[in-house]
Protein backbone atom coordinates (compact mmCIF):
# COMPACT_ATOMS: atom_id res chain seq x y z
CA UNK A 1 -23.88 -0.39 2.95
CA UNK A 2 -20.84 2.08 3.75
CA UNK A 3 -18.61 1.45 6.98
CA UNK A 4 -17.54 4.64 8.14
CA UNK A 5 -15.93 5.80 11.01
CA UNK A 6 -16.28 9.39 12.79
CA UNK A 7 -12.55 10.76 12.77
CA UNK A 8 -13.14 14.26 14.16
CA UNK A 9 -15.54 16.71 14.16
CA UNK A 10 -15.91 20.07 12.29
CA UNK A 11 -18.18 22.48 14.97
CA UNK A 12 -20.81 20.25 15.28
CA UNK A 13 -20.42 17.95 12.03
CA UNK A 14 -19.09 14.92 12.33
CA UNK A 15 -15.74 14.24 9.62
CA UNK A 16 -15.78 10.51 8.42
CA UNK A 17 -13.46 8.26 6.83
CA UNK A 18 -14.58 5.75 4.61
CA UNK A 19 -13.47 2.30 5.33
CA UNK A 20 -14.99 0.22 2.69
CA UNK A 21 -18.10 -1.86 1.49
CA UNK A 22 -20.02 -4.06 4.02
CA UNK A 23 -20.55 -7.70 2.52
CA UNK A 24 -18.15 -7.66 0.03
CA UNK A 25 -15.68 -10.50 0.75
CA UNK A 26 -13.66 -12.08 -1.64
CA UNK A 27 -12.75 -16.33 -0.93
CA UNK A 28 -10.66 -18.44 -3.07
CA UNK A 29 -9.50 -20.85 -0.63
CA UNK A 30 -10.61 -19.33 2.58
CA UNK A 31 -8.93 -16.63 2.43
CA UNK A 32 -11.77 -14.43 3.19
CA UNK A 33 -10.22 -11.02 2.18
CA UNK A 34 -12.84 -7.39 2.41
CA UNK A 35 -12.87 -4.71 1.14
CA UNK A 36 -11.38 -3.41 4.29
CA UNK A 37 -7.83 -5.89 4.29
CA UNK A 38 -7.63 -5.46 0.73
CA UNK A 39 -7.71 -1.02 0.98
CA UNK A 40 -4.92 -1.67 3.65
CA UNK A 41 -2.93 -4.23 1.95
CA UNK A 42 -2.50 -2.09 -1.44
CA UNK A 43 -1.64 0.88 0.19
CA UNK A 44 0.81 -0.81 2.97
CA UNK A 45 2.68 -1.96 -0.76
CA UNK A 46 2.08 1.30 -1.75
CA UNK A 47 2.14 0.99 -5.51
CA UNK A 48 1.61 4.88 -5.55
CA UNK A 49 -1.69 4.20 -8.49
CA UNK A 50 -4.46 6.02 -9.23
CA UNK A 51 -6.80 3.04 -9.01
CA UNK A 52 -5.48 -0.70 -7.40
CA UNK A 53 -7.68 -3.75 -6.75
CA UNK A 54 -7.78 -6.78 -5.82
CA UNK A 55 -9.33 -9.61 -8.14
CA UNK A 56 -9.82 -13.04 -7.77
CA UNK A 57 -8.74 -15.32 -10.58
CA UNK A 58 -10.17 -18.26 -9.59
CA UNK A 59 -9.18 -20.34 -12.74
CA UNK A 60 -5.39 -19.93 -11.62
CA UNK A 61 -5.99 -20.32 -7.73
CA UNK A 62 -4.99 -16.58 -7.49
CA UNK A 63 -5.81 -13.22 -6.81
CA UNK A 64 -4.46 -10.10 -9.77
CA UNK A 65 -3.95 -6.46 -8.46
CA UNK A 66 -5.60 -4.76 -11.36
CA UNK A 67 -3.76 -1.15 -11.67
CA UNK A 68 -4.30 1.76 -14.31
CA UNK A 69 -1.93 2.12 -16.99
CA UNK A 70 -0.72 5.52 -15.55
CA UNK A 71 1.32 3.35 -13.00
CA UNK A 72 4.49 2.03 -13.27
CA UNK A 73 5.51 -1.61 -11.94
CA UNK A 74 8.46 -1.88 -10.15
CA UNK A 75 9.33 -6.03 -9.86
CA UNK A 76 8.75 -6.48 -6.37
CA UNK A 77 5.35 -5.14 -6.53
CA UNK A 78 3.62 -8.54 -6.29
CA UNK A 79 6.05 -10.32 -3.57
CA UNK A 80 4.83 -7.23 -1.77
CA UNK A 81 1.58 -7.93 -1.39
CA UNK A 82 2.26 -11.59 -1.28
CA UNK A 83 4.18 -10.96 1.92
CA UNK A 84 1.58 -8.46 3.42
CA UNK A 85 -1.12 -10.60 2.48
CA UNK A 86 0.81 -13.26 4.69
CA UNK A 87 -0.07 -11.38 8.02
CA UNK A 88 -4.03 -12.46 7.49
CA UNK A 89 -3.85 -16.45 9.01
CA UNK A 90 -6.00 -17.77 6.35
CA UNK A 91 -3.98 -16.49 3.45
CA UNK A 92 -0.68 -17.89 5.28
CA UNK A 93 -2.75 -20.95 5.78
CA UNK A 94 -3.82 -21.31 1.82
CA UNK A 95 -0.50 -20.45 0.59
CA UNK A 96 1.37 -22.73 2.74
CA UNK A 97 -0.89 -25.99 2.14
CA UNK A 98 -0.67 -24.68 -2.08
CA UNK A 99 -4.23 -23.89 -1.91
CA UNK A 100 -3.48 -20.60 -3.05
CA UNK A 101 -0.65 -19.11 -6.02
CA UNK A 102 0.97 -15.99 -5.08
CA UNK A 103 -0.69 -12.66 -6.94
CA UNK A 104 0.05 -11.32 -9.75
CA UNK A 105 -0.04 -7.41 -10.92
CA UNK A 106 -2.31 -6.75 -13.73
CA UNK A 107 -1.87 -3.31 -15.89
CA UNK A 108 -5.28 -2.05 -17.72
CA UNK A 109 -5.14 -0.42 -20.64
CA UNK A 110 -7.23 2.25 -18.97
CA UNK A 111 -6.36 5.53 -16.91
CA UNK A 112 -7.88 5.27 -13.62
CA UNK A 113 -10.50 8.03 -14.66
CA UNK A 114 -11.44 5.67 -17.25
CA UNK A 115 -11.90 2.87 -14.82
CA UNK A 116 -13.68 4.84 -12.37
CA UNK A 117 -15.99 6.20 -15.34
CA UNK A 118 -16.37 2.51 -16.16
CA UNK A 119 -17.61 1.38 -13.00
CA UNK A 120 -19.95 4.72 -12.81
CA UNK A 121 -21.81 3.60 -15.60
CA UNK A 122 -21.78 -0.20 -14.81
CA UNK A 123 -23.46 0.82 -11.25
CA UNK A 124 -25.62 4.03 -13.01
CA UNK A 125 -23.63 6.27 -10.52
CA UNK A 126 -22.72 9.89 -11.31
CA UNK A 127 -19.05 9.70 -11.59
CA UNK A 128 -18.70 11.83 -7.94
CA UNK A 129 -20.24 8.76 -6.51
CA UNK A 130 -17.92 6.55 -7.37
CA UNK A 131 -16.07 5.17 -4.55
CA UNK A 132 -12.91 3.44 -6.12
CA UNK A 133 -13.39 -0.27 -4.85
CA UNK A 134 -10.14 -1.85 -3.15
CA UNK A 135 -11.95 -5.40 -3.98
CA UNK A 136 -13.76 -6.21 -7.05
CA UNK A 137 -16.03 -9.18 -7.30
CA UNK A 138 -14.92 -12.55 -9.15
CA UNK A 139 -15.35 -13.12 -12.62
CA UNK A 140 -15.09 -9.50 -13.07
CA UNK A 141 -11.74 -9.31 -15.53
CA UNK A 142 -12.10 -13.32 -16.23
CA UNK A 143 -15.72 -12.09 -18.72
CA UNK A 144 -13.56 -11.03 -21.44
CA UNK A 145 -16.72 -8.44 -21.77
CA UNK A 146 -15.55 -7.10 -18.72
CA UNK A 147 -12.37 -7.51 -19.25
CA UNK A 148 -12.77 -5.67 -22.00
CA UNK A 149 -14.59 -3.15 -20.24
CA UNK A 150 -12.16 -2.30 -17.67
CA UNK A 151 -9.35 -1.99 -20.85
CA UNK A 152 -7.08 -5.46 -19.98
CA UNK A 153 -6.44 -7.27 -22.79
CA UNK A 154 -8.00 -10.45 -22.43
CA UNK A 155 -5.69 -12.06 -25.03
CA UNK A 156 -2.50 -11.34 -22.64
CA UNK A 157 -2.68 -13.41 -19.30
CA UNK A 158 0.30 -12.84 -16.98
């Protein structure tokens, strides 16, 4: 389910904040990132996009930050994360012993409404229920279905 947390209140209703998915934890080399670490470590990077996500390519011992094609890359954008991603032990760990390759950005060919539309379908959500995911599951852009589905070109690996 949802973890939320009660930020204020408005008269007697409680205003929450959405802090991600319970249960969804992505491991390549024991890394153990959530959907929690992963919302914080895209937007500490800030690369300013209307949808960002971690993915796990496990073929390459790596994880992609899969952004729409609405946002631009600057070339630090992936030592960014690499270096935030260094603050969780385990990732420090994996990287040090070679366990794990630094990330690697990942443009779709998709706007981020067409992602999110994507993903609305894929879970038979109405779009408004759609809560963008900061962590998508493995094998999800290594299908070329999928990858397909989310608009990367599956012929083009970075």
């Amino acid at each position: 389910g949802d973890r939320v947390r009660v930020v204020g209140r408005l008269g007697r209703t409680p205003c929450l904040r959405f802090l991600g998915r319970r249960g969804s934890v992505g491991d390549l080399a024991g890394e153990k990132l959530d959907e929690a670490l992963a919302a914080r470590a895209i937007a500490d990077v800030r690369p300013q996009a209307g949808f960002a996500a971690l993915q796990p390519d496990p073929a390459a011992r790596r994880w992609q930050l899969l952004i729409d094609c609405a946002t631009a890359i600057d070339d630090a954008l992936a030592e960014r994360l690499d270096q935030r991603l260094h603050r969780i032990e385990h990732w420090r760990i994996a990287r040090r012993l070679g366990q794990l390759a630094a990330p690697v950005v990942v443009r779709s060919r998709w706007t981020a409404a067409e992602i999110l539309r994507q993903l609305a379908a894929e879970r038979r959500q109405r779009l408004g229920e759609v809560k963008p995911p900061a962590l998508l599951a493995a094998g999800r852009l290594h299908d070329p279905p999928a990858m397909d589905a989310l608009g990367v070109d599956s012929s083009v690996r970075p």
